[in-house]
N, C-alpha and C. Protein backbone atom coordinates (compact mmCIF):
# COMPACT_ATOMS: atom_id res chain seq x y z
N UNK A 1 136.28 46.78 143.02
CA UNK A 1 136.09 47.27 141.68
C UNK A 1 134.61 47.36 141.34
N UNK A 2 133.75 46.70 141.95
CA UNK A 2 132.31 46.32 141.49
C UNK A 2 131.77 47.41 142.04
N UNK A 3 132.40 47.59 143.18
CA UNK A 3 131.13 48.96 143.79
C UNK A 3 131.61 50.28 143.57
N UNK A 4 132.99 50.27 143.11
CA UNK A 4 133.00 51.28 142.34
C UNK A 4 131.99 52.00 141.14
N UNK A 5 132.24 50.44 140.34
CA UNK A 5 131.34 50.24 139.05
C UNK A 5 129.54 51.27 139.53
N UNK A 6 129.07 50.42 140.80
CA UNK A 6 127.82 50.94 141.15
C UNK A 6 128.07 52.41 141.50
N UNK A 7 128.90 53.19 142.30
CA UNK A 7 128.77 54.58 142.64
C UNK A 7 128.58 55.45 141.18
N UNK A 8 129.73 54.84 140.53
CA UNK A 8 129.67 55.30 139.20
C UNK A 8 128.58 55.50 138.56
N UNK A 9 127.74 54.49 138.88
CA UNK A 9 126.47 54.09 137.67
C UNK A 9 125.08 55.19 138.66
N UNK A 10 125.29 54.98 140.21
CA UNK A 10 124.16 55.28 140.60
C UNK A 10 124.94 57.16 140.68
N UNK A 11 125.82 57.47 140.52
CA UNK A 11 126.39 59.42 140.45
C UNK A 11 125.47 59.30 138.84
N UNK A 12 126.38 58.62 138.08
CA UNK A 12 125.87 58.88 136.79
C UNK A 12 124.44 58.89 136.12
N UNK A 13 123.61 58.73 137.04
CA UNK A 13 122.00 57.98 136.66
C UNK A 13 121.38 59.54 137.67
N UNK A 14 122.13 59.58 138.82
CA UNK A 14 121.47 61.33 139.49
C UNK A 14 122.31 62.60 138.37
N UNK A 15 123.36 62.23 137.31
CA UNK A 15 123.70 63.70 137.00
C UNK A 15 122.46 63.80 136.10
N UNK A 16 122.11 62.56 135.24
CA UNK A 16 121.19 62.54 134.12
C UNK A 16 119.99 63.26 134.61
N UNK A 17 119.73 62.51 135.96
CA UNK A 17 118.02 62.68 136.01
C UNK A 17 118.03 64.10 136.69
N UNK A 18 119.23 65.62 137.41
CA UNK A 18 119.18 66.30 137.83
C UNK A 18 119.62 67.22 136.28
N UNK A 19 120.14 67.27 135.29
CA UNK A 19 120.34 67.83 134.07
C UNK A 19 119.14 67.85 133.20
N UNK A 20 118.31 66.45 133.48
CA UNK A 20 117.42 66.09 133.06
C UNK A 20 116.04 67.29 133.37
N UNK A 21 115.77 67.11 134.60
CA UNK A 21 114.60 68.64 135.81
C UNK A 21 115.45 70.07 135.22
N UNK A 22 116.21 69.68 135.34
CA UNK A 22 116.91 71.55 134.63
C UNK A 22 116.81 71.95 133.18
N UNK A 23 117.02 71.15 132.31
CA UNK A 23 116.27 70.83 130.75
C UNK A 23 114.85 71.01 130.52
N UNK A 24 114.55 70.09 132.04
CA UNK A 24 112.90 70.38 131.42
C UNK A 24 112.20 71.83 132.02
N UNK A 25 112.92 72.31 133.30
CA UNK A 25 112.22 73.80 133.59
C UNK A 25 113.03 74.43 132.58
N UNK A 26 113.90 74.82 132.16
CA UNK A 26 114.15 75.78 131.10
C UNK A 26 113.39 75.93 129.94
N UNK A 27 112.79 74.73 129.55
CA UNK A 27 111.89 74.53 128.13
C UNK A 27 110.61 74.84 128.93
N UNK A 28 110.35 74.81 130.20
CA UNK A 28 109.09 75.57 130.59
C UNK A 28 108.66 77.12 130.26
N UNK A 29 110.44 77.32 131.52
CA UNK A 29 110.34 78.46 131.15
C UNK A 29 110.33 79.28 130.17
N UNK A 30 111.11 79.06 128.71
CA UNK A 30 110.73 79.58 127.54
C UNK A 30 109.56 79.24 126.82
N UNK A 31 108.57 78.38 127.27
CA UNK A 31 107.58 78.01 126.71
C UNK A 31 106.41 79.13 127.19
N UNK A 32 106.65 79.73 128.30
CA UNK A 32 106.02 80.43 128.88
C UNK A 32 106.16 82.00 128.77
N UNK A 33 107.40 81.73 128.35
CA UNK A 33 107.83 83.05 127.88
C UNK A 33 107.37 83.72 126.23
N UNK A 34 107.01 82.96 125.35
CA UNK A 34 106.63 82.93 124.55
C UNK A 34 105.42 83.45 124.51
N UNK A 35 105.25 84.21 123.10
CA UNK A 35 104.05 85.26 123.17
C UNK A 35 103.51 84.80 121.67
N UNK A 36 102.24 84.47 121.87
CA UNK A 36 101.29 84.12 120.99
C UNK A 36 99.97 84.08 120.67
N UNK A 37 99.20 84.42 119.78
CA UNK A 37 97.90 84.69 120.17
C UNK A 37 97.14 84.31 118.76
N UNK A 38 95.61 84.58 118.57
CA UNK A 38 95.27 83.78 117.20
C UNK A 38 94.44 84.97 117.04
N UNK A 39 94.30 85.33 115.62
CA UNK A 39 93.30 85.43 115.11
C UNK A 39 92.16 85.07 114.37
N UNK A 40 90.66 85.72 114.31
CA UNK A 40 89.64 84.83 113.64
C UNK A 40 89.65 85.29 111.85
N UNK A 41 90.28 84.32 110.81
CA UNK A 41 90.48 84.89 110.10
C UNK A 41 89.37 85.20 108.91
N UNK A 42 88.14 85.03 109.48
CA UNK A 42 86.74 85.54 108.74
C UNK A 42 86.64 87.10 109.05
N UNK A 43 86.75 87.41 110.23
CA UNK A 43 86.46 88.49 110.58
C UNK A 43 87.61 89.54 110.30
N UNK A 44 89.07 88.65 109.84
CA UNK A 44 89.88 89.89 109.95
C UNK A 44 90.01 89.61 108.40
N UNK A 45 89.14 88.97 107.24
CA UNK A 45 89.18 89.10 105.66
C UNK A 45 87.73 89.96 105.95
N UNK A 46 86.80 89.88 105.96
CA UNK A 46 85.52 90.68 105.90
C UNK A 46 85.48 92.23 106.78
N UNK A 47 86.42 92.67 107.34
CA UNK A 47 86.41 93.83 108.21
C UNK A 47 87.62 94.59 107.63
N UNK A 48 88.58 94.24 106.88
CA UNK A 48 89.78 94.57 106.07
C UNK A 48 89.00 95.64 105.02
N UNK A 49 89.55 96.69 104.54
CA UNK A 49 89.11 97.75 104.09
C UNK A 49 89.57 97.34 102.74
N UNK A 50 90.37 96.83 102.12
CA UNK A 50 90.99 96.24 100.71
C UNK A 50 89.63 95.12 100.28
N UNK A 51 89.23 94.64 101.41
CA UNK A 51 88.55 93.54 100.90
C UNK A 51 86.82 94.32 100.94
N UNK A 52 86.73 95.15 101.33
CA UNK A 52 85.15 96.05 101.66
C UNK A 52 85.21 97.00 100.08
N UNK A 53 86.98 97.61 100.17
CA UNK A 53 86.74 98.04 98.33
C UNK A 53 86.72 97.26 97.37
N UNK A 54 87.54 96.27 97.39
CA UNK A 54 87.60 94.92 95.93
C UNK A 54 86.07 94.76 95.80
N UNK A 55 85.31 94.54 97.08
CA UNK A 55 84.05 93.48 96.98
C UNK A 55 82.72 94.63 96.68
N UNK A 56 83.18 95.78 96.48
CA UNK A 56 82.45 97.05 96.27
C UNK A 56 82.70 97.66 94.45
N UNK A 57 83.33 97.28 94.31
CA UNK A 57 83.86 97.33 92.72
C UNK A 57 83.66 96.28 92.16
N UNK A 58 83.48 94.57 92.77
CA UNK A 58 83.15 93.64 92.34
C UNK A 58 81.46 93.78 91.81
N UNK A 59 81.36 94.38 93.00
CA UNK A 59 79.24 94.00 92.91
C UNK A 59 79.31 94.92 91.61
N UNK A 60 80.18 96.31 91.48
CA UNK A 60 79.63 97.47 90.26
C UNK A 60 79.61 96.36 88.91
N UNK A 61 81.16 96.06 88.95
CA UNK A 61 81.04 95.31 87.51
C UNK A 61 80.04 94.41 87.55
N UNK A 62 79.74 93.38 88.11
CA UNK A 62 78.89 92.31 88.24
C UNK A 62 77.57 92.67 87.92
N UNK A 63 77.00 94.16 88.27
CA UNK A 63 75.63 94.42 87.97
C UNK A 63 75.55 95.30 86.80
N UNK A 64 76.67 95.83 86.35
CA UNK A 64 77.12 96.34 84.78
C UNK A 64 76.63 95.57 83.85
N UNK A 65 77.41 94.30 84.45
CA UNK A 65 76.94 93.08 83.15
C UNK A 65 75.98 92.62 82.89
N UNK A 66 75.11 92.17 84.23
CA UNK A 66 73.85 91.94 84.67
C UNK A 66 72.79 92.69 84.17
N UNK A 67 73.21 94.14 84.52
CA UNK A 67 72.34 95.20 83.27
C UNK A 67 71.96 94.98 82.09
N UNK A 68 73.89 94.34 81.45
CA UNK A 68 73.59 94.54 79.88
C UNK A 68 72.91 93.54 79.34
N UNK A 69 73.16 92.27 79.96
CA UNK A 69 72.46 90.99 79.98
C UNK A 69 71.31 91.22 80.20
N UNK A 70 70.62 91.74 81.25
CA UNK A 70 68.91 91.79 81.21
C UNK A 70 68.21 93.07 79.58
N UNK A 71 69.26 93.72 79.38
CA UNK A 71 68.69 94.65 77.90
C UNK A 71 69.23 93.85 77.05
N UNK A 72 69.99 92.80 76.38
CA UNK A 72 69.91 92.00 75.99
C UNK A 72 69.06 90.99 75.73
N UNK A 73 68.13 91.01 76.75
CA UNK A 73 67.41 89.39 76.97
C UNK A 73 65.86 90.32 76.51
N UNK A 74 65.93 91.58 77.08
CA UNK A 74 64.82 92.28 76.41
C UNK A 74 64.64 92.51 74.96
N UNK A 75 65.93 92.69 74.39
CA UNK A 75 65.70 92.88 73.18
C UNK A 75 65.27 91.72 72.16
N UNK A 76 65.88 90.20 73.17
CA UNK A 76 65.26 88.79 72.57
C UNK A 76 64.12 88.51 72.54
N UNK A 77 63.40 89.10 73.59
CA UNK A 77 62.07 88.62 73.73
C UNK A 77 61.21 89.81 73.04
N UNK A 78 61.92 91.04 72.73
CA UNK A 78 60.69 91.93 71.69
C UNK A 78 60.88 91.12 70.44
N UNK A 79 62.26 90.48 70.09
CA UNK A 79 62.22 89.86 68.72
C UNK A 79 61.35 88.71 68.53
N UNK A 80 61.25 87.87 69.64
CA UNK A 80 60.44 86.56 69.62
C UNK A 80 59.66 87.22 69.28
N UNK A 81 58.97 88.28 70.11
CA UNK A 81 56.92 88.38 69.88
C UNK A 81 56.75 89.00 68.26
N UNK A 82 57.82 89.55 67.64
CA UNK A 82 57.77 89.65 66.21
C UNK A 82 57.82 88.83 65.51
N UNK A 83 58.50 87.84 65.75
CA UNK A 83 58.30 86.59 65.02
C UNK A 83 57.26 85.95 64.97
N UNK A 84 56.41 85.97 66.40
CA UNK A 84 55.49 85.18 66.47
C UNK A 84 53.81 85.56 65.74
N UNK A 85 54.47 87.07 65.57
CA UNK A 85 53.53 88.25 65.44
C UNK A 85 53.33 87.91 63.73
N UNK A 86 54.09 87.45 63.51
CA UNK A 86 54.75 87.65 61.46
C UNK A 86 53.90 86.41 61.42
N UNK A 87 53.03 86.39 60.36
CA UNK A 87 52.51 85.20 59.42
C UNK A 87 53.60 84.49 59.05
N UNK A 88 54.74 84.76 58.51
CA UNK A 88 55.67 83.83 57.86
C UNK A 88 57.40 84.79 58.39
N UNK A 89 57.85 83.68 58.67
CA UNK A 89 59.40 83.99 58.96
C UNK A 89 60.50 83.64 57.95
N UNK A 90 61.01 84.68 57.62
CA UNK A 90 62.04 84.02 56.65
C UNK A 90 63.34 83.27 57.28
N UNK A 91 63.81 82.20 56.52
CA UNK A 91 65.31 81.84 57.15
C UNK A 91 66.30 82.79 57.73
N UNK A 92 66.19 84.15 57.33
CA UNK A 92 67.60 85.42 57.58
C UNK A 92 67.02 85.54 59.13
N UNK A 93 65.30 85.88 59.49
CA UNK A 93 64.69 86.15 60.35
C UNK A 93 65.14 85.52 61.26
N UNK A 94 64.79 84.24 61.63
CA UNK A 94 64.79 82.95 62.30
C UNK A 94 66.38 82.91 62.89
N UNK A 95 67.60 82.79 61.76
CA UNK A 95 68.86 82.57 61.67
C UNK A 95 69.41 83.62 62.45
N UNK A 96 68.93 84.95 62.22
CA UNK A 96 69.22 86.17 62.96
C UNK A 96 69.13 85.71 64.25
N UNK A 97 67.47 85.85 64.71
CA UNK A 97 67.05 85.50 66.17
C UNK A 97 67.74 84.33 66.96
N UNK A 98 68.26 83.58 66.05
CA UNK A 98 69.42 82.06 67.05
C UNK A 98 70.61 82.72 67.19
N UNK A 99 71.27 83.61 66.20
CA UNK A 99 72.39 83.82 66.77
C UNK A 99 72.87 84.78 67.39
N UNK A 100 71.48 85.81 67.40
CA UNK A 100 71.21 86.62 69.00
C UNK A 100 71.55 85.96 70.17
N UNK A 101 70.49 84.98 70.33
CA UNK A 101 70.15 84.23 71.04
C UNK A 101 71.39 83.79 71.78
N UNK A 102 72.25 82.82 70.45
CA UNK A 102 74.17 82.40 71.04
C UNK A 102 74.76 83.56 71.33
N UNK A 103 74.91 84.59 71.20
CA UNK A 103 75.62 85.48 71.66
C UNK A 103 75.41 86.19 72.93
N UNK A 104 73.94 86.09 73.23
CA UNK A 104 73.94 85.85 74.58
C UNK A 104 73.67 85.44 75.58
N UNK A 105 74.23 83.85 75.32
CA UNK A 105 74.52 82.98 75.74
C UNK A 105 76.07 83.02 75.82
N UNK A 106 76.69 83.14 75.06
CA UNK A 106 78.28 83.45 75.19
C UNK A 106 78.37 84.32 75.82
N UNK A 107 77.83 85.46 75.80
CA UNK A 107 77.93 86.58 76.87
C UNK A 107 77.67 86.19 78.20
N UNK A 108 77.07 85.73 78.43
CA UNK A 108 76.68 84.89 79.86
C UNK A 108 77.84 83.98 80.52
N UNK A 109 78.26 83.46 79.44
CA UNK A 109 79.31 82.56 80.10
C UNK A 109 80.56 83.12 80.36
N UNK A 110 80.97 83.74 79.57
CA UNK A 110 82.14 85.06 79.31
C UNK A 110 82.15 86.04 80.60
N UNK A 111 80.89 86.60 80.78
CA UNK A 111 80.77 87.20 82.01
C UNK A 111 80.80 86.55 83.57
N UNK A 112 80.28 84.88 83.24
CA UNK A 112 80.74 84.05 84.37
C UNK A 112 82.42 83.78 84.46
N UNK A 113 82.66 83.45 83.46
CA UNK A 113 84.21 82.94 83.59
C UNK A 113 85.05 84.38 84.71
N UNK A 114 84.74 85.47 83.69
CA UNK A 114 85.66 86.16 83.83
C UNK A 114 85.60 87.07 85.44
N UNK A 115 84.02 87.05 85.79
CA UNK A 115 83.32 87.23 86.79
C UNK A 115 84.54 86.41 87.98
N UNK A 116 84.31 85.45 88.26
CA UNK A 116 84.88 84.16 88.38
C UNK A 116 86.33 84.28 89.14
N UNK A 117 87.42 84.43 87.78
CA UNK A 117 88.68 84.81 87.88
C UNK A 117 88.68 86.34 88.43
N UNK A 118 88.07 87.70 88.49
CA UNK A 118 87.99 88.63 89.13
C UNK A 118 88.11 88.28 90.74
N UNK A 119 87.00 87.68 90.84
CA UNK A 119 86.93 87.30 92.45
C UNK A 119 88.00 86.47 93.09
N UNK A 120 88.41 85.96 92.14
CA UNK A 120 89.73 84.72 92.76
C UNK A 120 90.79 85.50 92.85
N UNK A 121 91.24 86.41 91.69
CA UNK A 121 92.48 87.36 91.89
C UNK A 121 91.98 88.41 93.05
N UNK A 122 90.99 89.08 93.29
CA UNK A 122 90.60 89.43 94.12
C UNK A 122 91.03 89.53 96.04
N UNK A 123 90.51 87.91 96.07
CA UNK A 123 90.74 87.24 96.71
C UNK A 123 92.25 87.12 97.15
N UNK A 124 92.93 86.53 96.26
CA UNK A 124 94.70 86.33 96.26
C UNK A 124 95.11 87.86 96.67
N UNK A 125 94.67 88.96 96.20
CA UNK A 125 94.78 90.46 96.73
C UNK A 125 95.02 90.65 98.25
N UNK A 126 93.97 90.62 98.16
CA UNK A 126 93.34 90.70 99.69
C UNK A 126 93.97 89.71 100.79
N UNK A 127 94.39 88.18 100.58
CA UNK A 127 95.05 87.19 101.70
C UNK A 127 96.69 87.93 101.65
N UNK A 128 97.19 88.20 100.60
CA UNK A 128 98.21 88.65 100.06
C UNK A 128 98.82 89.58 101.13
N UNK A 129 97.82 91.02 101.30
CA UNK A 129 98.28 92.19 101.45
C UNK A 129 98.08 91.25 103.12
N UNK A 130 96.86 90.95 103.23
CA UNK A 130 96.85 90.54 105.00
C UNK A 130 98.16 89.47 105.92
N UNK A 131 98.72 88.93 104.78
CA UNK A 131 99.62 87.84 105.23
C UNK A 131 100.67 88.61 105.43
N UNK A 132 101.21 89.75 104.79
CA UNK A 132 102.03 90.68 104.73
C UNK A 132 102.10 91.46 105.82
N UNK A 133 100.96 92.01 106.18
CA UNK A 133 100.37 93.18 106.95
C UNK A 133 101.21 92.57 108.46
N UNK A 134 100.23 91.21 108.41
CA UNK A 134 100.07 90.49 109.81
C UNK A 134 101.42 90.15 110.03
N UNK A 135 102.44 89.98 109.30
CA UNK A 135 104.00 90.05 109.78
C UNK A 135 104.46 90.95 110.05
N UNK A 136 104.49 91.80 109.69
CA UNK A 136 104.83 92.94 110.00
C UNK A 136 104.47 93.11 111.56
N UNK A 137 103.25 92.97 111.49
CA UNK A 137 102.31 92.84 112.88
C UNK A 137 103.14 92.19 114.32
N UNK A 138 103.42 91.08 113.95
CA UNK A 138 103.55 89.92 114.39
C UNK A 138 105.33 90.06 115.39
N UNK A 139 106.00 90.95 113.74
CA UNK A 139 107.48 91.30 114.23
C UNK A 139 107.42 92.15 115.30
N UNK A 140 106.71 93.31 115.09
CA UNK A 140 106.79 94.64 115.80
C UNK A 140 106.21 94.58 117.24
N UNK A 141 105.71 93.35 117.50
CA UNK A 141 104.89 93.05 118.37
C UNK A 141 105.29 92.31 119.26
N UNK A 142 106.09 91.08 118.94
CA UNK A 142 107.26 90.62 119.53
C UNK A 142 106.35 88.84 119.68
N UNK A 143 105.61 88.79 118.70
CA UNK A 143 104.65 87.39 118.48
C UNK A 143 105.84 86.43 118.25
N UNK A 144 105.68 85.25 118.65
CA UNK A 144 106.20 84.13 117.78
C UNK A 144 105.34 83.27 117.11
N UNK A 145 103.89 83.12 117.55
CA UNK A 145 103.15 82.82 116.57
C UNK A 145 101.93 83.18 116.90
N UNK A 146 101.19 83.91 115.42
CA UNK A 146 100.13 84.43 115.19
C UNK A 146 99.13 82.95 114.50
N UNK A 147 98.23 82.77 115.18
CA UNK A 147 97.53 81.33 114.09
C UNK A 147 96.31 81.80 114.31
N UNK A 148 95.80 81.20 112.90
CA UNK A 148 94.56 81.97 111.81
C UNK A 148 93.63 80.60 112.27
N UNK A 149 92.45 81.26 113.25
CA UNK A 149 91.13 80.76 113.72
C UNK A 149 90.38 80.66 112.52
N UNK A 150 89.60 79.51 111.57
CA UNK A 150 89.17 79.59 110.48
C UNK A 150 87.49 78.65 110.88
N UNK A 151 87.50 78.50 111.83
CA UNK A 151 86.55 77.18 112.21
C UNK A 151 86.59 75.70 111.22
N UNK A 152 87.28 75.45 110.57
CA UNK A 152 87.72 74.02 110.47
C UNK A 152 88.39 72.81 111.04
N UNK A 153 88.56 73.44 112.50
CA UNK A 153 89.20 72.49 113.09
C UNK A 153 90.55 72.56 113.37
N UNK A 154 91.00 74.03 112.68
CA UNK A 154 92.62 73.87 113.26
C UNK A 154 93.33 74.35 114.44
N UNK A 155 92.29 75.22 114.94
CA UNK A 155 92.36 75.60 116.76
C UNK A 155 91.01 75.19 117.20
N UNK A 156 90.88 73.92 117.89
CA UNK A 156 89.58 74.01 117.92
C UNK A 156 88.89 74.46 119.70
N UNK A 157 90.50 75.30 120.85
CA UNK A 157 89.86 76.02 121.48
C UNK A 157 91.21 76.67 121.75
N UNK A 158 90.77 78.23 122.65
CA UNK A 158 91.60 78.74 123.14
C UNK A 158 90.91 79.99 123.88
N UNK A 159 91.84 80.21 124.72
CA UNK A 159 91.06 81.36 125.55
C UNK A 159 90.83 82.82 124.89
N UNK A 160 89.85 83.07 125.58
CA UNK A 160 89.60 84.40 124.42
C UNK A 160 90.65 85.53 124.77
N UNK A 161 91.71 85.30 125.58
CA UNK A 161 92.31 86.58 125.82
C UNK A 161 93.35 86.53 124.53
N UNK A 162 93.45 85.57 123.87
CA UNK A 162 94.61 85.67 123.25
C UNK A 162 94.33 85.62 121.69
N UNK A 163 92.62 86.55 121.91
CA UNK A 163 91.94 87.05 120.39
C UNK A 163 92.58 88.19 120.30
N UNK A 164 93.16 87.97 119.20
CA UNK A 164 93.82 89.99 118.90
C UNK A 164 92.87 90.15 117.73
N UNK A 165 92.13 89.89 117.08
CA UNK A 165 91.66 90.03 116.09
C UNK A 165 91.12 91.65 116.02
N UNK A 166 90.49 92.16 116.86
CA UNK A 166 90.37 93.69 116.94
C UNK A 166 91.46 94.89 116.70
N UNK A 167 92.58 94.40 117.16
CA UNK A 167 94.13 94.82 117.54
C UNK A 167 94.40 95.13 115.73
N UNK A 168 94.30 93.92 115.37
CA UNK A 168 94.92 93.41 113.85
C UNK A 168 93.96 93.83 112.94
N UNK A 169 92.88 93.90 113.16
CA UNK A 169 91.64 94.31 112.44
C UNK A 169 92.26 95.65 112.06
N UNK A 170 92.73 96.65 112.98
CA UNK A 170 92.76 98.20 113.16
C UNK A 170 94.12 98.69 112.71
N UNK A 171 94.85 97.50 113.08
CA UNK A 171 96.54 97.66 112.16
C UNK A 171 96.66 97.37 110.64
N UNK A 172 95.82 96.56 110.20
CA UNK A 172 96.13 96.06 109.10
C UNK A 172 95.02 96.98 108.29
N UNK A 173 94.27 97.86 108.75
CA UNK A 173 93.14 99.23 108.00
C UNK A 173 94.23 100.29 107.88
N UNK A 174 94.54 100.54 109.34
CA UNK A 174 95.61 101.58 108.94
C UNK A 174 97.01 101.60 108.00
N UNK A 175 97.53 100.62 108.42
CA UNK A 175 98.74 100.08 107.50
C UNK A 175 98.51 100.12 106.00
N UNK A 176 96.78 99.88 105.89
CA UNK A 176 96.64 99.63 104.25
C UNK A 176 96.65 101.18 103.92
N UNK A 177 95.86 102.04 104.73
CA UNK A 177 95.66 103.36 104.23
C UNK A 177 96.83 104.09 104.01
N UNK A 178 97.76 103.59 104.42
CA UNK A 178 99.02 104.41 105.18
C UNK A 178 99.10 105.71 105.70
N UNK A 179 98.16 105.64 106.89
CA UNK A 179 98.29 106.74 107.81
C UNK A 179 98.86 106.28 109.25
């Protein structure tokens, strides 16, 4: 009965460890089979044609304001040298010239805030349409995973063959244009 017990134990200990080598080449082999590659995702937000127009309409407004703010700040400083110019300033004078002055200063900040939130929605635009794009990408392509090279440390190597970033650069221009 005992050495039964052992054939038993030593069949049962080779089905494990031969199910076991066949488990593990199969998970090779689909590991290998698997198609994946990274992109650098500086180069594929700064080379994106959504993000070359947003950031081209950004600078217009930005130097719109900047404009009106520097003829603003001109018109403060012709008022100072009148003031300074005047023997005597009246309170309306004075009271006037400060709340020039706050207004643009509020204008300044107003134009930062809103400056600000432009670029952030902007921004959300632009990752938006690319996160989109790049699935699409990713399906048609037959990827199982696409991972975003950022230099922080979250791929911190890989071979360069498996940069598509040029590939994706040129899909995700065209895709936006829709041609």
């Amino acid at each position: 009965m005992l050495s039964k017990f052992k054939i038993s134990t030593g069949f049962l200990f080779f089905s494990v460890l031969v199910i076991g080598f066949f488990v593990a080449v199969y998970y090779m082999f689909n590991i290998q089979q698997r198609k994946y590659a990274y992109v650098e995702l500086s180069s594929l937000y700064s080379e994106f044609s959504l993000t070359k127009k947003l950031e081209s309409e950004f600078r217009s407004v930005e130097l719109i304001r900047k404009n009106y703010l520097d003829s603003l700040g001109l018109t403060l400083n012709l008022m100072e040298r009148q003031l300074r110019n005047q023997k005597s300033v009246s309170p309306e004078q004075m009271n006037g010239y400060e709340n020039y002055r706050e207004y643009i200063e509020d204008k300044r900040n107003e134009f930062e805030q809103s400056n600000a939130a432009l670029k952030e929605k902007n921004e959300t635009q632009i990752w938006t349409q690319i996160n989109s794009i790049l699935k699409t990408y990713g399906q048609e392509n037959g990827y199982e995973f696409i991972f975003g090279l950022n230099g922080t440390g979250n791929i911190m190597y890989s071979k360069e063959s498996l940069d598509i970033t040029p590939e994706v650069v040129a899909y995700i221009n065209v895709s936006y244009s829709g041609k």
